[in-house]
C-alpha atoms as a PDB file:
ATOM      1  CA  UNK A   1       9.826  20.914  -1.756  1.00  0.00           C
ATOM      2  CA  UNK A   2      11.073  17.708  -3.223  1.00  0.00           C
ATOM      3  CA  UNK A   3      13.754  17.066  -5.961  1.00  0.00           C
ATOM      4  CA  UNK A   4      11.174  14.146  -7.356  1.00  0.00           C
ATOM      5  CA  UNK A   5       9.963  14.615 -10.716  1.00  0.00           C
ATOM      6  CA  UNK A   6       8.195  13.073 -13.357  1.00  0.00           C
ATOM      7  CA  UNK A   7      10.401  11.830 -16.613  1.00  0.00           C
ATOM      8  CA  UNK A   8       8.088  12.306 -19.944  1.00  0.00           C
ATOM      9  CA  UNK A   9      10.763  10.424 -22.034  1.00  0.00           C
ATOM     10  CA  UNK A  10      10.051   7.172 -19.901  1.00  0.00           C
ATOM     11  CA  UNK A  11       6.902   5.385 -20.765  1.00  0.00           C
ATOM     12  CA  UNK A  12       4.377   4.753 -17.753  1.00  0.00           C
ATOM     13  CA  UNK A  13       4.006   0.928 -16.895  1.00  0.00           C
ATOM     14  CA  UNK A  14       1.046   0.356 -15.110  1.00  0.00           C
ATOM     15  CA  UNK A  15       0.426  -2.373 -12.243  1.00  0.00           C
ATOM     16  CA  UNK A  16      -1.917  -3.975 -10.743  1.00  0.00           C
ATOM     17  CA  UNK A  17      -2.978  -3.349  -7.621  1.00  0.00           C
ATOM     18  CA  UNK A  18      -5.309  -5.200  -4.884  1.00  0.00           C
ATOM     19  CA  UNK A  19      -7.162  -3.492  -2.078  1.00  0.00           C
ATOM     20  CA  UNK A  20      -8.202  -4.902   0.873  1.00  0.00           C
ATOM     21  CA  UNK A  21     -10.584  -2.890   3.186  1.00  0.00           C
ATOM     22  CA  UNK A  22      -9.898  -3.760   6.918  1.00  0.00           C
ATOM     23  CA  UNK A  23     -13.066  -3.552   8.720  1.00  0.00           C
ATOM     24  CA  UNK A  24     -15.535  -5.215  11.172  1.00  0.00           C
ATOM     25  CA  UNK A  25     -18.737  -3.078   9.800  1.00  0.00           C
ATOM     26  CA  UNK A  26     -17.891  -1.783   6.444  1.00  0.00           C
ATOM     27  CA  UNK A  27     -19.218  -2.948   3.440  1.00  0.00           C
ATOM     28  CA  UNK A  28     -18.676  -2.430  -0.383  1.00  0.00           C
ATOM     29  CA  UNK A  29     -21.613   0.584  -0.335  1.00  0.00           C
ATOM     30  CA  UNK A  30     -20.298   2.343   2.599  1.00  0.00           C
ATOM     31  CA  UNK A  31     -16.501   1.754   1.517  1.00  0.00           C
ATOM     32  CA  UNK A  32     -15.121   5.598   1.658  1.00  0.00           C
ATOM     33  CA  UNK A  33     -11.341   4.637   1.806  1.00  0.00           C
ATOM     34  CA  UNK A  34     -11.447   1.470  -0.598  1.00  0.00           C
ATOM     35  CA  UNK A  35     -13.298   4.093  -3.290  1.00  0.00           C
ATOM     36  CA  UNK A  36     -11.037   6.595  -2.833  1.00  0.00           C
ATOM     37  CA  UNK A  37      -7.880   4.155  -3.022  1.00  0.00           C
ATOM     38  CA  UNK A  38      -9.395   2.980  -6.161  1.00  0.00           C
ATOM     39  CA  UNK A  39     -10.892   5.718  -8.189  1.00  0.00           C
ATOM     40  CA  UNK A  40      -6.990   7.291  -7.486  1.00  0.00           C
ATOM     41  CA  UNK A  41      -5.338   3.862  -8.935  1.00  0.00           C
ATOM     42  CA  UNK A  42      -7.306   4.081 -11.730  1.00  0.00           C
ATOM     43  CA  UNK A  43      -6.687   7.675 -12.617  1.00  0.00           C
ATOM     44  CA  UNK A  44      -3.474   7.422 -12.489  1.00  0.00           C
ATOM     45  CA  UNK A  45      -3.221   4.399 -15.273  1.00  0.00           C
ATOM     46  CA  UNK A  46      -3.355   1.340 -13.017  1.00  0.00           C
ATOM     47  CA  UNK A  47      -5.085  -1.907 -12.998  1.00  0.00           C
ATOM     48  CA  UNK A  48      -7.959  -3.157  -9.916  1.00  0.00           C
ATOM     49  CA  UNK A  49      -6.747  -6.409 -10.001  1.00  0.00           C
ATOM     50  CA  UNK A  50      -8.851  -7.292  -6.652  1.00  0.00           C
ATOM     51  CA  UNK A  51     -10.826  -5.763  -4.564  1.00  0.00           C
ATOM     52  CA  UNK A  52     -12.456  -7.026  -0.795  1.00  0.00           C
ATOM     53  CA  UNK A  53     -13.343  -6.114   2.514  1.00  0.00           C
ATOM     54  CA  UNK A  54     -12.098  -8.693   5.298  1.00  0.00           C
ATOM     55  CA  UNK A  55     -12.877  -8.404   9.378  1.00  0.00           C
ATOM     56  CA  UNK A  56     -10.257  -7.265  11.969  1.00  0.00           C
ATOM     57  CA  UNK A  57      -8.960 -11.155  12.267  1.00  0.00           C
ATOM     58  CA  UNK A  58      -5.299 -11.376  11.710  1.00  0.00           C
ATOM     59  CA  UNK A  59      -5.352 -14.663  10.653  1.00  0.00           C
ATOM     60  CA  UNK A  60      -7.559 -13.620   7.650  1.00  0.00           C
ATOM     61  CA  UNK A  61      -6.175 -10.560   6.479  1.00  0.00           C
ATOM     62  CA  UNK A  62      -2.623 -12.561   6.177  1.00  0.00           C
ATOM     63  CA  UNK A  63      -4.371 -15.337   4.087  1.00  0.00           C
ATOM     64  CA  UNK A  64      -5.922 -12.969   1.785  1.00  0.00           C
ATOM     65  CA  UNK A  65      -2.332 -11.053   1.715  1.00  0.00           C
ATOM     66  CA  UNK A  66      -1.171 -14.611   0.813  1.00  0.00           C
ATOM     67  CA  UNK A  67      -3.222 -15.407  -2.056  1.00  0.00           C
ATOM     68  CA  UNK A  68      -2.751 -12.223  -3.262  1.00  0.00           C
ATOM     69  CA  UNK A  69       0.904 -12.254  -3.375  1.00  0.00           C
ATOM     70  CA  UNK A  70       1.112 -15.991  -5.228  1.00  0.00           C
ATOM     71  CA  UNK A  71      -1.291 -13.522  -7.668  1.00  0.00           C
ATOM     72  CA  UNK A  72       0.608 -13.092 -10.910  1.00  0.00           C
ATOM     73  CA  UNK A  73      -2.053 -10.476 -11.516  1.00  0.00           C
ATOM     74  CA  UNK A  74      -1.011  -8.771  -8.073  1.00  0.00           C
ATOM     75  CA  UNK A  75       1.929  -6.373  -8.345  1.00  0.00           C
ATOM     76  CA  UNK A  76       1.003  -4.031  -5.358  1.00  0.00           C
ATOM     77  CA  UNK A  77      -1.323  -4.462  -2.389  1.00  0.00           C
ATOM     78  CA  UNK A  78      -2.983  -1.359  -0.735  1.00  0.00           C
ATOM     79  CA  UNK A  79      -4.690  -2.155   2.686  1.00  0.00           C
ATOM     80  CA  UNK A  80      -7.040   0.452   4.846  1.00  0.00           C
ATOM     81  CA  UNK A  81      -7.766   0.458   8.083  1.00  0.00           C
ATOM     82  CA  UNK A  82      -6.528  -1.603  11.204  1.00  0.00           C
ATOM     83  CA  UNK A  83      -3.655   0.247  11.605  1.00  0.00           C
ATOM     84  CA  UNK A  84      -4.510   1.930  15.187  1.00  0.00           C
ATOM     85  CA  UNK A  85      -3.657   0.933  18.598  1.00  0.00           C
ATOM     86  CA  UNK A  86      -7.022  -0.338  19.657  1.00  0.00           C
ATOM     87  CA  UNK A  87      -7.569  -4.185  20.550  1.00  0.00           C
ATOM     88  CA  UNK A  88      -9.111  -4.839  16.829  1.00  0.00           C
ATOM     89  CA  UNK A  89      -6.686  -2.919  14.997  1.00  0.00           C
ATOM     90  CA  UNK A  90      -4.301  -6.017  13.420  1.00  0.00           C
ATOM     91  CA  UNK A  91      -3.838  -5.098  10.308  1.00  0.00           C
ATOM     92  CA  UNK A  92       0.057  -4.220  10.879  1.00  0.00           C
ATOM     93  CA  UNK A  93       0.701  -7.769  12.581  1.00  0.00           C
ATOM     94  CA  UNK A  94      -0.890  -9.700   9.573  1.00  0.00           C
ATOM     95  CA  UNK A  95       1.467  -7.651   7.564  1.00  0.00           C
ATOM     96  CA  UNK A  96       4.554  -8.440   9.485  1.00  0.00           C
ATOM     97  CA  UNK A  97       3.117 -11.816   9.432  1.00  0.00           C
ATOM     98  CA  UNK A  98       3.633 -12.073   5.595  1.00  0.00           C
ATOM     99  CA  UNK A  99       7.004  -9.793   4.684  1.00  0.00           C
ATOM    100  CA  UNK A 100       9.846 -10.878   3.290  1.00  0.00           C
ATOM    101  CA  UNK A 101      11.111  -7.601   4.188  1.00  0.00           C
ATOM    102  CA  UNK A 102       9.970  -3.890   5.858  1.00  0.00           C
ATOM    103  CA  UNK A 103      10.179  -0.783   3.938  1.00  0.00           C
ATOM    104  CA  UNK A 104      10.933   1.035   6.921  1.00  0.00           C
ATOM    105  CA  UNK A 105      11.250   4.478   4.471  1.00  0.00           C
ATOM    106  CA  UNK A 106       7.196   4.158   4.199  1.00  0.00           C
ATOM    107  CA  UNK A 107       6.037   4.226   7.233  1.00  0.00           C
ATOM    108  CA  UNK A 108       8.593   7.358   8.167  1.00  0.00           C
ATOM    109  CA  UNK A 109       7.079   9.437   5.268  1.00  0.00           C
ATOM    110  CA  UNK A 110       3.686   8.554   5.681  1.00  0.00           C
ATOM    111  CA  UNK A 111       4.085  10.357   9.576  1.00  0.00           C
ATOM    112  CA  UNK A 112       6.343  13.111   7.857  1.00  0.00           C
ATOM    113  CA  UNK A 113       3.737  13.970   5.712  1.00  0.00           C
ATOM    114  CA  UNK A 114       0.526  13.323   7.989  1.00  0.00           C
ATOM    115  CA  UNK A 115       2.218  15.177  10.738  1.00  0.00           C
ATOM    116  CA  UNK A 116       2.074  18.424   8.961  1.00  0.00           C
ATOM    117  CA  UNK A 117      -1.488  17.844   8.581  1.00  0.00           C
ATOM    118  CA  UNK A 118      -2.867  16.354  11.686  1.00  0.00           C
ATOM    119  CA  UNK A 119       0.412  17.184  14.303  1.00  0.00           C
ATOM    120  CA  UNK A 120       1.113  14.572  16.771  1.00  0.00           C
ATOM    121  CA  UNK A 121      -2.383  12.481  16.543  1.00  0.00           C
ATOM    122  CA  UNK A 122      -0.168  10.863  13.352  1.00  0.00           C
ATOM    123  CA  UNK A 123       1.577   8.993  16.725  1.00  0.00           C
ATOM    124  CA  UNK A 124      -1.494   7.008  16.722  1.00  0.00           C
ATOM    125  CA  UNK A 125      -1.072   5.677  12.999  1.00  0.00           C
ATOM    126  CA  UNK A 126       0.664   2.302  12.632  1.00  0.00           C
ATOM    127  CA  UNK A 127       0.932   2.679   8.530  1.00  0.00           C
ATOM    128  CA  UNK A 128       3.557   0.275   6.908  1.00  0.00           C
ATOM    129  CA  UNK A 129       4.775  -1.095   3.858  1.00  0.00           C
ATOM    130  CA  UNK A 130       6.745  -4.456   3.259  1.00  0.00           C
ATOM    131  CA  UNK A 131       7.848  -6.492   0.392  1.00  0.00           C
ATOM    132  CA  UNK A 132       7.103 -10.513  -0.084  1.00  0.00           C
ATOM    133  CA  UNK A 133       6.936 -12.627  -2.608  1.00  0.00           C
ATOM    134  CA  UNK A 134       8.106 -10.181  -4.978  1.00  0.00           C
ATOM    135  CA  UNK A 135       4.942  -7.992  -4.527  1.00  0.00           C
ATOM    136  CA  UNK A 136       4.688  -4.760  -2.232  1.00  0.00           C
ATOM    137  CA  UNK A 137       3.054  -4.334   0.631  1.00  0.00           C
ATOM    138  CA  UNK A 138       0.989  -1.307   2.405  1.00  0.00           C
ATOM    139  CA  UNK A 139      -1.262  -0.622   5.069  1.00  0.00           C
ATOM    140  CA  UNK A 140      -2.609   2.684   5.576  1.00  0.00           C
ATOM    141  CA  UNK A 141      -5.175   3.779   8.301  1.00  0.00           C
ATOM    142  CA  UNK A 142      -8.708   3.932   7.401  1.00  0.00           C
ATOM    143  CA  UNK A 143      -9.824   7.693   7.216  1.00  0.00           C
ATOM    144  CA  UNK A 144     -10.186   8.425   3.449  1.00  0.00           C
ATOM    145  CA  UNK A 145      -8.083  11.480   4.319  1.00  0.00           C
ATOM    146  CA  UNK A 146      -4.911   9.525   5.165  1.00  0.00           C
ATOM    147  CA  UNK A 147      -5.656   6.915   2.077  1.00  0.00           C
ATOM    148  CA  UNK A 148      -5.174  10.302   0.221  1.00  0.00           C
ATOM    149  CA  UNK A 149      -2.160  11.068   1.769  1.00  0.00           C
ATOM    150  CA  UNK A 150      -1.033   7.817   1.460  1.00  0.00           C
ATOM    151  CA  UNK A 151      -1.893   7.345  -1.819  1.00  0.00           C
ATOM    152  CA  UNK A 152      -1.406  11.350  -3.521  1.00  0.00           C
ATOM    153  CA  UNK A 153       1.856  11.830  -1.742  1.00  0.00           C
ATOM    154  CA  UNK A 154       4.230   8.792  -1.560  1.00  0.00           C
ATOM    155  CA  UNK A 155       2.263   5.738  -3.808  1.00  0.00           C
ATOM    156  CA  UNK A 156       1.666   7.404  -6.526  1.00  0.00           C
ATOM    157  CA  UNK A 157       5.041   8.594  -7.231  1.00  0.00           C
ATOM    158  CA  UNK A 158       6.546   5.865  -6.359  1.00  0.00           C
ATOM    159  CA  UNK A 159       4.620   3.346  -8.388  1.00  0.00           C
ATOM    160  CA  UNK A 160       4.974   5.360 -11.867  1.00  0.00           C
ATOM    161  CA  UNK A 161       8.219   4.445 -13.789  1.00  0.00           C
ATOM    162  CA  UNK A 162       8.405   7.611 -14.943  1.00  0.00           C
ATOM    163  CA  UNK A 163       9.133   9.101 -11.522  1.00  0.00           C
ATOM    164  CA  UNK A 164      12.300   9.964 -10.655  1.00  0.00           C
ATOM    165  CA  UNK A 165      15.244  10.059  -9.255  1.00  0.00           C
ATOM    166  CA  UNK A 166      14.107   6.760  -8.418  1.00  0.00           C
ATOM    167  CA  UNK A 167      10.899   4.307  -7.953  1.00  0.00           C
ATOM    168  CA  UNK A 168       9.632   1.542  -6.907  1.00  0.00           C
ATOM    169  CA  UNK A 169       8.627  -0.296 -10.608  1.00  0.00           C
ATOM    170  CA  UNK A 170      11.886  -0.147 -11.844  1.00  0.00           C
ATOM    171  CA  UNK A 171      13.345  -2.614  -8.957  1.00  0.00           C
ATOM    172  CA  UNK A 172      10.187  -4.582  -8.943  1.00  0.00           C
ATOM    173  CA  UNK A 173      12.342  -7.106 -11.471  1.00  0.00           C
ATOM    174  CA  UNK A 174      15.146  -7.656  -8.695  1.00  0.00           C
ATOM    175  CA  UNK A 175      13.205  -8.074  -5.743  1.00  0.00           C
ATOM    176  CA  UNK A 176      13.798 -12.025  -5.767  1.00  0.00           C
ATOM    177  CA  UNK A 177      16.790 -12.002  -7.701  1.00  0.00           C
ATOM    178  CA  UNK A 178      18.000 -13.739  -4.338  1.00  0.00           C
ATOM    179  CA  UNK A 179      15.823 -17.000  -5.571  1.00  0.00           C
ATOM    180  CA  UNK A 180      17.628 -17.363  -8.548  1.00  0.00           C
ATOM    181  CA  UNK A 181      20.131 -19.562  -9.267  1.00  0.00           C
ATOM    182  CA  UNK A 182      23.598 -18.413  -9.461  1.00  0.00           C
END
């Protein structure tokens, strides 16, 4: 399907990775799509660095996203849930919120991909991915089925160095090359 592969010669660098858990009524022992986000990070040779769950209010998902990103520890941040169209769903707004910039590419492969499983109710999904502070960004819905999707099909890939023709960790250096002095 894809001309992606994975480079052997290249040594995998791993990262670490925060996930937030969007939800007014989840908690840790109920947390399908924060487990699932996790037990796939860690498989594939990356760090937890953090871990919560934090209510549909937008003004406290974008401070968490904040503290997070001044993280040194923080390279990535995964978010599920909040993503819908419903008047709780503000997940996508706190993201906007913090971005320095939208990776627009993410949330048009996250619907490529979930439309071939779930057809036009992927309409509904308001999944995106953004850069700030020199840390990414992504929110994915809250099923664990699209956190697999999310995660087995673009994140993954795209967050091993080995990956090619191209990847995420290998520009993760430049992304505020625009702060530095000239």
């Amino acid at each position: 399907m894809s001309a992606s592969r994975i480079d052997e010669n290249r040594d995998f660098i791993p990262v670490g990775v925060a996930i937030l858990t969007v939800s007014d009524t989840r908690t840790r022992e109920d947390d399908r799509s924060g487990d699932v986000l996790e037990a796939r990070i860690l498989e594939a040779g990356h760090h937890i660095a953090d871990r919560r769950i934090v209510r549909d209010e937008r003004a406290d998902i974008a401070e968490t996203l904040r503290g997070w990103i001044s993280d040194e520890a923080i390279d990535v941040i995964i978010s599920t849930g909040g993503t819908g169209l419903t008047g709780r769903d503000v997940t996508v707004e706190a993201h906007f919120d913090v971005y320095d910039k939208e990776i627009e590419g993410f949330a048009a492969l996250f619907h490529m991909i979930s439309f071939a499983k779930i057809g036009t109710s992927t309409m509904q999904s308001r999944a995106c991915g953004g850069v700030a502070g020199g840390t990414y960004l992504f929110a994915l819905p809250g099923s664990p089925g699209a956190c697999k999707d999310g995660w087995d099909d673009i994140l993954r890939l795209q967050l091993d160095y080995r990956h090619r023709p191209c990847n995420l960790i290998e520009i993760m250096p430049r992304l505020e090359e625009h702060l530095r002095r000239k």
